[in-house]
PDB file of N, CA and C in Angstrom:
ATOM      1  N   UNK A   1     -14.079  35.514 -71.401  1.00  0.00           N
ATOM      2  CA  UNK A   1     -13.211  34.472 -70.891  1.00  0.00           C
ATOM      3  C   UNK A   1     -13.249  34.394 -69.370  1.00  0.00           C
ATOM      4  N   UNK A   2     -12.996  35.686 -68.569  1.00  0.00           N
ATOM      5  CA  UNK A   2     -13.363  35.602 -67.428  1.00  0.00           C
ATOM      6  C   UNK A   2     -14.508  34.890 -66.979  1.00  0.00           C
ATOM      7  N   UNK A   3     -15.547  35.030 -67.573  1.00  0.00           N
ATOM      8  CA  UNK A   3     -17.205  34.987 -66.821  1.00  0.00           C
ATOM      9  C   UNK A   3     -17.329  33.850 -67.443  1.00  0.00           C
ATOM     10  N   UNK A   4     -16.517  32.860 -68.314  1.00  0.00           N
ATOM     11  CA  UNK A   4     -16.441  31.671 -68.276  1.00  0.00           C
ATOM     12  C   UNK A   4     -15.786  30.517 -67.349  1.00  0.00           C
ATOM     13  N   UNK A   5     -14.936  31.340 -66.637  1.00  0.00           N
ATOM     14  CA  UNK A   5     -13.615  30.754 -66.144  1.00  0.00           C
ATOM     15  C   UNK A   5     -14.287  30.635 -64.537  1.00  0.00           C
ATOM     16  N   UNK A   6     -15.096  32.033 -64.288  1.00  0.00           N
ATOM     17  CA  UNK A   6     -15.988  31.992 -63.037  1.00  0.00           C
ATOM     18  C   UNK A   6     -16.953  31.096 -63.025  1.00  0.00           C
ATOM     19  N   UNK A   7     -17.576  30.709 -63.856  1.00  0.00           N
ATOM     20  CA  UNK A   7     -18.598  29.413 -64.316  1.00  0.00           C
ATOM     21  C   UNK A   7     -18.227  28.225 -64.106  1.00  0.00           C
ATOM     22  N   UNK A   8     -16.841  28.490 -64.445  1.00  0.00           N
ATOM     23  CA  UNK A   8     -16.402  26.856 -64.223  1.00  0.00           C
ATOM     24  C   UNK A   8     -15.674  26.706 -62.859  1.00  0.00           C
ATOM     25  N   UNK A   9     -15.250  27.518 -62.306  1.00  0.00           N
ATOM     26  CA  UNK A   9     -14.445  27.672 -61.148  1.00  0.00           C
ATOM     27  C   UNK A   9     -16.068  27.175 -60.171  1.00  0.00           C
ATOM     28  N   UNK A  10     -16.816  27.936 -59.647  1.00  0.00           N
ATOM     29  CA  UNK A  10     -17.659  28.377 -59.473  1.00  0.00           C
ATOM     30  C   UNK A  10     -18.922  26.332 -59.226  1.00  0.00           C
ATOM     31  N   UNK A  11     -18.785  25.911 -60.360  1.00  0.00           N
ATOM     32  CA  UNK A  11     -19.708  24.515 -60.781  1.00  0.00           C
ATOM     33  C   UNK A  11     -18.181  23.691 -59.732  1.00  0.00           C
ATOM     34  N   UNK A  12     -17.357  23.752 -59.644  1.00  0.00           N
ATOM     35  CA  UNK A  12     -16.173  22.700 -59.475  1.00  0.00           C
ATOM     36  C   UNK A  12     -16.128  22.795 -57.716  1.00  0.00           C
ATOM     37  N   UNK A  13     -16.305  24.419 -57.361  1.00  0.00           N
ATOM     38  CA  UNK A  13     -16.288  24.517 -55.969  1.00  0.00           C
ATOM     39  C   UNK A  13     -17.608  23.592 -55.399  1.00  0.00           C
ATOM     40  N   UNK A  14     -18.848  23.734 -56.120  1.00  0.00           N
ATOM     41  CA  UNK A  14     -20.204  23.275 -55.729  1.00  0.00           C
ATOM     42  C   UNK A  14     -19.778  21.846 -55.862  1.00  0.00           C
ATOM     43  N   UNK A  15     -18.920  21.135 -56.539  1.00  0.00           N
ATOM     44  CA  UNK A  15     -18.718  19.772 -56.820  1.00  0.00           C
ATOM     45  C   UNK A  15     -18.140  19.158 -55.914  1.00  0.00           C
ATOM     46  N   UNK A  16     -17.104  19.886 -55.630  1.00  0.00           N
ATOM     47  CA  UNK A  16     -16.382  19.938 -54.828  1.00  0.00           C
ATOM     48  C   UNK A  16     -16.847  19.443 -52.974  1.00  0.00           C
ATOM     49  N   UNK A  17     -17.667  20.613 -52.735  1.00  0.00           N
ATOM     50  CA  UNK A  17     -18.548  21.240 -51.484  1.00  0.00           C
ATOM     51  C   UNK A  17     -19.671  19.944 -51.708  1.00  0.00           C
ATOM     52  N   UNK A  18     -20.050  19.213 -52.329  1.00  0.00           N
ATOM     53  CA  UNK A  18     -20.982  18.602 -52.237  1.00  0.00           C
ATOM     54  C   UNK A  18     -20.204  16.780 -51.864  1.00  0.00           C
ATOM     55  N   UNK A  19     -18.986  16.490 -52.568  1.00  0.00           N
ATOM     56  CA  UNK A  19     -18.652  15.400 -52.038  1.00  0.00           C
ATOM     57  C   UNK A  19     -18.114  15.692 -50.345  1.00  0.00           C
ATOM     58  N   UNK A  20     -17.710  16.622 -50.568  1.00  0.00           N
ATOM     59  CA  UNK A  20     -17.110  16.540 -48.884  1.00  0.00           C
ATOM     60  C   UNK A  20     -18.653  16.604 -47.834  1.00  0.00           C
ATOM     61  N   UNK A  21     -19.341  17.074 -47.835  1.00  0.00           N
ATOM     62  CA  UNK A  21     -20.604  16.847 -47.639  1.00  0.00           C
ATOM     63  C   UNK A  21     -21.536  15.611 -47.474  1.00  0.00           C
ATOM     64  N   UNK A  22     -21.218  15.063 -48.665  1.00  0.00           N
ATOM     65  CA  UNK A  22     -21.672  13.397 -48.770  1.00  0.00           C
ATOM     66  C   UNK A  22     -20.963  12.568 -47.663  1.00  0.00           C
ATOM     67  N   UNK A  23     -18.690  13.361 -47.528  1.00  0.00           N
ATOM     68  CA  UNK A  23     -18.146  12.538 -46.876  1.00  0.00           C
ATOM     69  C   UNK A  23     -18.591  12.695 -45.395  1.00  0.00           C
ATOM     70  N   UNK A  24     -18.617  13.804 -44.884  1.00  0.00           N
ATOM     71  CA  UNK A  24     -19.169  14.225 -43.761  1.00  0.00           C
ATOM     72  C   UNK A  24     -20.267  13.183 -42.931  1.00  0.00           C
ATOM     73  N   UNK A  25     -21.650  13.280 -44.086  1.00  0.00           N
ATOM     74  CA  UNK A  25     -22.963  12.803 -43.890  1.00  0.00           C
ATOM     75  C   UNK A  25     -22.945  11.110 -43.772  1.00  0.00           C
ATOM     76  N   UNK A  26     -21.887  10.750 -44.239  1.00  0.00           N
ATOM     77  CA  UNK A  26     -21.601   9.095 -44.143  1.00  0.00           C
ATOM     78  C   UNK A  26     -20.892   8.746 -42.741  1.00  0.00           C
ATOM     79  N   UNK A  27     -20.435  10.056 -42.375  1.00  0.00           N
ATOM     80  CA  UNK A  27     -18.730   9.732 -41.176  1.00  0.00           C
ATOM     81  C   UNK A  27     -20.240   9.874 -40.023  1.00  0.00           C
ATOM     82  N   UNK A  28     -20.877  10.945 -40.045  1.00  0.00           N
ATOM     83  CA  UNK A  28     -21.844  11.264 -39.244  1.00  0.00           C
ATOM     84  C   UNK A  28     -22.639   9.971 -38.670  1.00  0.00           C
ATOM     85  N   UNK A  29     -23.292   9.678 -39.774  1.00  0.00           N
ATOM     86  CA  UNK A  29     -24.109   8.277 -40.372  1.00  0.00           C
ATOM     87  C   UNK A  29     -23.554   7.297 -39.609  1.00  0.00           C
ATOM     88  N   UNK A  30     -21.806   6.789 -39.610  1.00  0.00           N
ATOM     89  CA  UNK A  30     -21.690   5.639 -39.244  1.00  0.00           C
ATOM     90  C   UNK A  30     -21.277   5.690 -37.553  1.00  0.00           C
ATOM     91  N   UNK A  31     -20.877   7.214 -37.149  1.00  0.00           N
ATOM     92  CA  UNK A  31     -20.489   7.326 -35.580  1.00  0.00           C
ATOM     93  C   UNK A  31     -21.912   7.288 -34.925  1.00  0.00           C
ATOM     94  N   UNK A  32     -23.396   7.307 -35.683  1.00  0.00           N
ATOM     95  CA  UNK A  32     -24.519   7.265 -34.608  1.00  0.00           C
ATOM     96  C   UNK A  32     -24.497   5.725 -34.982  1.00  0.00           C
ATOM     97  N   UNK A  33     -24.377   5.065 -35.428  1.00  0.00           N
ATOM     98  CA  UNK A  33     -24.978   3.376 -35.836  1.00  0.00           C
ATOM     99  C   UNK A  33     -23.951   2.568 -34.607  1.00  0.00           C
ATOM    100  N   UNK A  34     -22.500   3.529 -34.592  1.00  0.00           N
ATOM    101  CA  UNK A  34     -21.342   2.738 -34.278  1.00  0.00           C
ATOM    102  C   UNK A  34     -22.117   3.277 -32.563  1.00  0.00           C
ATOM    103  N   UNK A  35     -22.566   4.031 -31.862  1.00  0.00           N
ATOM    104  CA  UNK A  35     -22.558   4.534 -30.601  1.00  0.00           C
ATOM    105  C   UNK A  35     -23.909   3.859 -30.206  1.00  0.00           C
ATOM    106  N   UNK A  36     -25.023   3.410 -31.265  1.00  0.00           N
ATOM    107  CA  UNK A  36     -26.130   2.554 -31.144  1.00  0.00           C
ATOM    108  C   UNK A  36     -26.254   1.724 -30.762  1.00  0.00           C
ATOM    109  N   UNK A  37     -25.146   1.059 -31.869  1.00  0.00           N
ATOM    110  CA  UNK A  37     -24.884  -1.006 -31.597  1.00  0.00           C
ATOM    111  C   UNK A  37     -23.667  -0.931 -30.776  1.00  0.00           C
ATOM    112  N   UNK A  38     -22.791  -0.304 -30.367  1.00  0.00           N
ATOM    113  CA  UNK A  38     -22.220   0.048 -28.971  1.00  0.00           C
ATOM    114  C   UNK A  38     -22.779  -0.359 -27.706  1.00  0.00           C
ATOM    115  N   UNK A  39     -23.812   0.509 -27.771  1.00  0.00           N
ATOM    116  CA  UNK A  39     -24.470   0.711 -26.281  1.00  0.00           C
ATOM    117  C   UNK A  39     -25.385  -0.840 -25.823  1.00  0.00           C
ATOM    118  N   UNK A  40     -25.894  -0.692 -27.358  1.00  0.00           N
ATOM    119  CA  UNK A  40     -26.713  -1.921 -27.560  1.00  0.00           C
ATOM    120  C   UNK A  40     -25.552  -3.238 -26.677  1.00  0.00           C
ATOM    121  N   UNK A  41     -24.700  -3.428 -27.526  1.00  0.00           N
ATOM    122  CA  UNK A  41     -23.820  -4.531 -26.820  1.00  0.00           C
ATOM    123  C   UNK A  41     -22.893  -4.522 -25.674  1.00  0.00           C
ATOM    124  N   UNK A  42     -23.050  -3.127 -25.089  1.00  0.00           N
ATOM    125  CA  UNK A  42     -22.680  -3.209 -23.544  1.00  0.00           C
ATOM    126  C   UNK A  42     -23.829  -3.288 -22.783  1.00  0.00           C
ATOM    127  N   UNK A  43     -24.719  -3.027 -22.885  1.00  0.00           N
ATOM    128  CA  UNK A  43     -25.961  -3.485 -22.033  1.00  0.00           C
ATOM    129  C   UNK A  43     -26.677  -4.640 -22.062  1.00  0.00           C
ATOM    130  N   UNK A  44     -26.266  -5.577 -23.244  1.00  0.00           N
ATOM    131  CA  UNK A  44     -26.074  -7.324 -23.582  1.00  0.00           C
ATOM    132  C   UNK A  44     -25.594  -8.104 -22.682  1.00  0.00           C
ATOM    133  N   UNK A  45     -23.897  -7.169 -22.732  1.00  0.00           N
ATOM    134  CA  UNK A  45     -22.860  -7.727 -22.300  1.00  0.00           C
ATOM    135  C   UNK A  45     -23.048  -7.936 -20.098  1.00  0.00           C
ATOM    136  N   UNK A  46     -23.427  -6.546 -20.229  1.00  0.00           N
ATOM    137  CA  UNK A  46     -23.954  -6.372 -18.568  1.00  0.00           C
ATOM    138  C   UNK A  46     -25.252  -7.062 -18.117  1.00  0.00           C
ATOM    139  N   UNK A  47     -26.372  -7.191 -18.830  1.00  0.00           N
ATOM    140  CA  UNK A  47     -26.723  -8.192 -18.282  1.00  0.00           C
ATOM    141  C   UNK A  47     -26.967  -9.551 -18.319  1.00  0.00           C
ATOM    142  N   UNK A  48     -25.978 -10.025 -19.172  1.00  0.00           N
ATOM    143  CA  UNK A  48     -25.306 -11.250 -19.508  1.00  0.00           C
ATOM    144  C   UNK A  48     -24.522 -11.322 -17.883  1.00  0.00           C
ATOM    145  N   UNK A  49     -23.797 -10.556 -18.281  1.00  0.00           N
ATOM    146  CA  UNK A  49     -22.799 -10.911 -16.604  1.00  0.00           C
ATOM    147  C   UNK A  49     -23.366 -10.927 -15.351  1.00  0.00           C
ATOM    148  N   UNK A  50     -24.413 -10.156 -15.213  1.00  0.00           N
ATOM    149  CA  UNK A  50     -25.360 -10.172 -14.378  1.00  0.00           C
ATOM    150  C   UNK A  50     -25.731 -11.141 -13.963  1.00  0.00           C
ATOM    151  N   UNK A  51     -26.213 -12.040 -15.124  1.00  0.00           N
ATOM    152  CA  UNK A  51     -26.848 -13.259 -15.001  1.00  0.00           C
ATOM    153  C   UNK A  51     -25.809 -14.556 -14.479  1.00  0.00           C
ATOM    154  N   UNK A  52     -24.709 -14.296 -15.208  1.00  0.00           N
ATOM    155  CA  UNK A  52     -23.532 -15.237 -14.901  1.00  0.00           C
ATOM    156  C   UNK A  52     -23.187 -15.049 -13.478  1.00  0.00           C
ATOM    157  N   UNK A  53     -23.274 -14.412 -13.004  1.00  0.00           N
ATOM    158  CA  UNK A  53     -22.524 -14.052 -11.641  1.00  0.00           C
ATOM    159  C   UNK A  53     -23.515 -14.329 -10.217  1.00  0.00           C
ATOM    160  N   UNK A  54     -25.259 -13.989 -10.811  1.00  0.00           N
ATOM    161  CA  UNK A  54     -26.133 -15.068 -10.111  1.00  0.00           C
ATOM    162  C   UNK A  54     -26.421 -16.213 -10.388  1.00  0.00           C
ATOM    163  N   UNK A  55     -25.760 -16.523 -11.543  1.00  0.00           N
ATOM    164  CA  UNK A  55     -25.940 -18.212 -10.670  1.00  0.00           C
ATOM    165  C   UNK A  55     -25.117 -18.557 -10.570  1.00  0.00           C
ATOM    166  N   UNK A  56     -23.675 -17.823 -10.381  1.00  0.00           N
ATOM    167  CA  UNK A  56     -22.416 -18.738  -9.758  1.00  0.00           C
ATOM    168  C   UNK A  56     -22.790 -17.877  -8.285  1.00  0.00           C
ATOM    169  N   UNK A  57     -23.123 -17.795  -7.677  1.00  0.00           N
ATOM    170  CA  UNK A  57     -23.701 -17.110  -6.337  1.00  0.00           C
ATOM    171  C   UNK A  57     -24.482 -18.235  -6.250  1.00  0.00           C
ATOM    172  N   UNK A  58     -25.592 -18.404  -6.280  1.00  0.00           N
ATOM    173  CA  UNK A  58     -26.519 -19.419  -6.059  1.00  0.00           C
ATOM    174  C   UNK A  58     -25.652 -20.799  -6.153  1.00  0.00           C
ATOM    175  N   UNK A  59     -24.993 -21.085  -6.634  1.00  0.00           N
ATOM    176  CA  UNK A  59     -24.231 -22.685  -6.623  1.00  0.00           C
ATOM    177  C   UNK A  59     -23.255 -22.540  -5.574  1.00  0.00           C
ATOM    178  N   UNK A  60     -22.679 -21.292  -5.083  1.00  0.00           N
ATOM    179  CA  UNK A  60     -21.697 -21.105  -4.376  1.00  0.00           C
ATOM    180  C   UNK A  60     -22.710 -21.416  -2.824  1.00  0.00           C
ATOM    181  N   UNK A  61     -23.776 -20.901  -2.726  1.00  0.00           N
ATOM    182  CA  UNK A  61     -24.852 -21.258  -1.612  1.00  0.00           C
ATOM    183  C   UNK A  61     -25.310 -22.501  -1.735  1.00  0.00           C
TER     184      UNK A  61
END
């Protein structure tokens, strides 16, 4: 009964240990995509403004 009870204890921890794992590998997954297309759209955004700001300079001349 014991060395059944360890079997099953034992399969439930691994079940267990493997979704939190999955949850981990997804949280991981979406903070590099989120810091990617981040960066991606502040360096859009900057030289977007860049651009906006020379040619309101140039019209201002």
């Amino acid at each position: 009964m014991i060395r059944e009870l360890t079997i099953i204890g034992a399969i439930g921890l691994a079940v267990t240990a493997s979704n939190y794992m999955a949850y981990a590998g997804s949280a991981g997954a979406g903070y590099k995509f989120g810091r990617e297309w981040g960066t991606k759209i502040c360096n859009f955004n900057d030289g977007f403004l860049d651009t906006v700001y020379t040619k309101l300079k140039q019209t201002e001349n």
